[in-house]
C-alpha atoms as a PDB file:
ATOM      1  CA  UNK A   1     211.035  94.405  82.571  1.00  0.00           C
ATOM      2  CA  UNK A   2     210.854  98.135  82.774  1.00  0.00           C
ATOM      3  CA  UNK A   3     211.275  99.213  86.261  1.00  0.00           C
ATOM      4  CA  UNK A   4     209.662 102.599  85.980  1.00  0.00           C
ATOM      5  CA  UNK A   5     206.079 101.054  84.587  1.00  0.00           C
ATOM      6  CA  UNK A   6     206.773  98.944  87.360  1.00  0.00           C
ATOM      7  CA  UNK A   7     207.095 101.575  90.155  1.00  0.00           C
ATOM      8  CA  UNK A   8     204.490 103.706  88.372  1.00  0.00           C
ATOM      9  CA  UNK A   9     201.754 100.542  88.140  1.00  0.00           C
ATOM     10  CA  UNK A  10     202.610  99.728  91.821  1.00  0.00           C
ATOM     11  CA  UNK A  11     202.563 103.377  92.782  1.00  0.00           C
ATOM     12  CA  UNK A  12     198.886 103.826  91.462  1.00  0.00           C
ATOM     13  CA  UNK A  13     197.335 100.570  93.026  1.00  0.00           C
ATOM     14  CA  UNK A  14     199.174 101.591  96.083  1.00  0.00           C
ATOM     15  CA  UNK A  15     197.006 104.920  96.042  1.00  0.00           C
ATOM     16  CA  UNK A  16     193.632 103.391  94.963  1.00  0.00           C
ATOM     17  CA  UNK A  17     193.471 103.369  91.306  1.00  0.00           C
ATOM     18  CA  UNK A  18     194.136 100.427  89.245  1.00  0.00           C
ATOM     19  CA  UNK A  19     196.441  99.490  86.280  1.00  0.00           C
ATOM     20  CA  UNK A  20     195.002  97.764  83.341  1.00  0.00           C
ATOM     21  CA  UNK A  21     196.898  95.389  80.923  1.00  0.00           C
ATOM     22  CA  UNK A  22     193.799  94.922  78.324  1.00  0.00           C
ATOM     23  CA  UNK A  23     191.333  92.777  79.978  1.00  0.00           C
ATOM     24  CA  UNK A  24     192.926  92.130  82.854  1.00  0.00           C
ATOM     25  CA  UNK A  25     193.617  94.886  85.545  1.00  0.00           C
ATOM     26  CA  UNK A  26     195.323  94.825  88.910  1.00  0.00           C
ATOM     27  CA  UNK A  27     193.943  97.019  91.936  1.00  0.00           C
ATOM     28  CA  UNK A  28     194.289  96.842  95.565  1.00  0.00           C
ATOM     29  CA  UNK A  29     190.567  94.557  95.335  1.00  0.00           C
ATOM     30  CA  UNK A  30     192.974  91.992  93.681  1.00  0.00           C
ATOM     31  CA  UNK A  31     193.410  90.678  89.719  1.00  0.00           C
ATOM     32  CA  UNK A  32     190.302  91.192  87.637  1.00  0.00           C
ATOM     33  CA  UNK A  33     189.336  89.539  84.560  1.00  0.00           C
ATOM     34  CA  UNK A  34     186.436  91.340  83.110  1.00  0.00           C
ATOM     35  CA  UNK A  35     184.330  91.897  85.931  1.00  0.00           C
ATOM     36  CA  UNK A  36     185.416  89.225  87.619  1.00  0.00           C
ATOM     37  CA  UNK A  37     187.973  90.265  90.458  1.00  0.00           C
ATOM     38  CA  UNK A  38     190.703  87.528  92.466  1.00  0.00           C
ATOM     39  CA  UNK A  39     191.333  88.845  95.762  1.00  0.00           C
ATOM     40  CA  UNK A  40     195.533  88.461  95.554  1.00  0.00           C
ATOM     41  CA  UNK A  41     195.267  86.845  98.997  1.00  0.00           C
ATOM     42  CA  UNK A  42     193.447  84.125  97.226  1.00  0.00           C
ATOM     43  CA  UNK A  43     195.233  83.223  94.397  1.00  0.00           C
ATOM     44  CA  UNK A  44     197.992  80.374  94.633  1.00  0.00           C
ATOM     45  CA  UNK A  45     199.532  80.293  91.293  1.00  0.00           C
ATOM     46  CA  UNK A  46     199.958  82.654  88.003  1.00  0.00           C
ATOM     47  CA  UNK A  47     200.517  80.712  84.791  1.00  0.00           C
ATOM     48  CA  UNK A  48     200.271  80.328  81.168  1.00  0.00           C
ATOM     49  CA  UNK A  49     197.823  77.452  79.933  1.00  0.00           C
ATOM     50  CA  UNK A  50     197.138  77.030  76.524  1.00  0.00           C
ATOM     51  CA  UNK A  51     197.820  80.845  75.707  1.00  0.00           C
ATOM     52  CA  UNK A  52     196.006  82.596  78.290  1.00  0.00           C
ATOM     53  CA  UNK A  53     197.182  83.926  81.406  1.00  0.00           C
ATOM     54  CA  UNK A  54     195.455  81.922  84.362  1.00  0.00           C
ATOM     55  CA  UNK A  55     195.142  82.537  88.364  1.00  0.00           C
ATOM     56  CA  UNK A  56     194.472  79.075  90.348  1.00  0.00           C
ATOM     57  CA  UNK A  57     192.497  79.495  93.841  1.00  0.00           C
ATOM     58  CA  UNK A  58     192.661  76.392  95.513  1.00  0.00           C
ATOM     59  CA  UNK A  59     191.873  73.704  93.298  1.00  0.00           C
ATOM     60  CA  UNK A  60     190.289  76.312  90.434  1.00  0.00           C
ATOM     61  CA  UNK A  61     191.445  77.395  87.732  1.00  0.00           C
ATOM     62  CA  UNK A  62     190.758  81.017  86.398  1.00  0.00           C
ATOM     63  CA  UNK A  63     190.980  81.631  82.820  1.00  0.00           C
ATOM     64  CA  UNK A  64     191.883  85.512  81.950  1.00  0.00           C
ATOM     65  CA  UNK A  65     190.210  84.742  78.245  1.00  0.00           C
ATOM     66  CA  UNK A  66     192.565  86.826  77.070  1.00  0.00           C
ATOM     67  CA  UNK A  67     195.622  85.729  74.555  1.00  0.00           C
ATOM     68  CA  UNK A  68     198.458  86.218  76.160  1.00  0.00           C
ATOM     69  CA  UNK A  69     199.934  88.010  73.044  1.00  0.00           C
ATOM     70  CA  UNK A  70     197.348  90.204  73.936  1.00  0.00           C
ATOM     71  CA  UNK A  71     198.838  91.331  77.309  1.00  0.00           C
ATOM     72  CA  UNK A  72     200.400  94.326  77.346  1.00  0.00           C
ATOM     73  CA  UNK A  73     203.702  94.229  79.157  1.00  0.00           C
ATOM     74  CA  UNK A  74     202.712  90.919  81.059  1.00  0.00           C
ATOM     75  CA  UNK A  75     206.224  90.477  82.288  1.00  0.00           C
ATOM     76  CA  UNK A  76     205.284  93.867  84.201  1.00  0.00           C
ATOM     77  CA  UNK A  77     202.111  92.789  85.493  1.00  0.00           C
ATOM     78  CA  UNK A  78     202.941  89.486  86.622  1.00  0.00           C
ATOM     79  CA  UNK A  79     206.310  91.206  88.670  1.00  0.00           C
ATOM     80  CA  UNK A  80     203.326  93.573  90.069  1.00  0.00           C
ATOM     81  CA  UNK A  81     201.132  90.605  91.249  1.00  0.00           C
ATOM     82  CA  UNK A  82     204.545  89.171  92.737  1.00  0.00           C
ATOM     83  CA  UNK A  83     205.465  92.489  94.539  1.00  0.00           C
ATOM     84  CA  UNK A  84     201.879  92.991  96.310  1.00  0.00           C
ATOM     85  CA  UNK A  85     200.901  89.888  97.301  1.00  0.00           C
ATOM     86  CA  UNK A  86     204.510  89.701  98.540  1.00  0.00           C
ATOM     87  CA  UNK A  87     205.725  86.661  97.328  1.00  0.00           C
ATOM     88  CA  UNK A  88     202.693  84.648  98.552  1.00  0.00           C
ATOM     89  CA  UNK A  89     201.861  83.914  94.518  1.00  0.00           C
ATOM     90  CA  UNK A  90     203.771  80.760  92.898  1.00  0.00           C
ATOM     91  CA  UNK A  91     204.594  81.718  89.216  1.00  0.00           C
ATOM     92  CA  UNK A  92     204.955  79.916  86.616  1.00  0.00           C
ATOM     93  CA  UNK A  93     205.797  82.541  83.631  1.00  0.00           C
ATOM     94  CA  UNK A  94     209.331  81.335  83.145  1.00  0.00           C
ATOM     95  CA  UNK A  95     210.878  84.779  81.102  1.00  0.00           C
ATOM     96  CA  UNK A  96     211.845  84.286  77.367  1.00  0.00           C
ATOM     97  CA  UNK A  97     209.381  81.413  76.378  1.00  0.00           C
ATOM     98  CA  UNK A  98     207.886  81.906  73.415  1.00  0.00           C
ATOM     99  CA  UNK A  99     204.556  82.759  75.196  1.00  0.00           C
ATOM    100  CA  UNK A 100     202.053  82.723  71.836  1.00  0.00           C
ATOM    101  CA  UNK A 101     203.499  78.964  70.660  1.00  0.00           C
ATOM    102  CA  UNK A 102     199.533  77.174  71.815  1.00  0.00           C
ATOM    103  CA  UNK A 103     197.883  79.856  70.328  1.00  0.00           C
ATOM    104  CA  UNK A 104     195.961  78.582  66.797  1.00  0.00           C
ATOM    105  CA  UNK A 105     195.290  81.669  64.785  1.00  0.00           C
END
């Protein structure tokens, strides 16, 4: 991870603004996925399922629709979604795994 897009992505949701990875963005509201937006409070688990990044809220299942080979720097966002919802958020994005391998192209 890079620590300065970290401090700079958690610097600019701290002030307002958001930070966008594609199609997903993080703001103070919470994680949005299009125009859908996961208050952070809400969400109990980050993972990967069947190449796409995914937020579960108690018993549900949110699907980014994004590739995760599409995420820009998703190690940053998901050490962002860690960092402001304090800890709260299980994660399951174990570092090095080869995170396109259930991806058909």
């Amino acid at each position: 991870m890079n620590p300065r897009l970290i401090q700079s992505g958690r610097q600019r949701v701290e002030a307002g603004g958001s930070v966008a990875f594609n199609r997903i963005s993080l703001s103070r509201e919470g994680l949005a996925f299009g125009k859908k937006t996961i208050r952070l409070t809400d969400i109990e688990k980050i993972t990967i399922q069947n190449g796409q990044f995914s937020a579960k809220v108690t018993d549900k299942w949110f699907k980014s629709g994004q590739p995760v080979s599409r995420i820009p720097n998703l190690y940053v966002l998901t050490e962002l979604v860690a960092q402001l919802s304090a800890g709260s958020i299980e994660m399951d994005v174990p570092m090095g795994m080869n995170l396109a391998s259930r991806l058909c192209l």
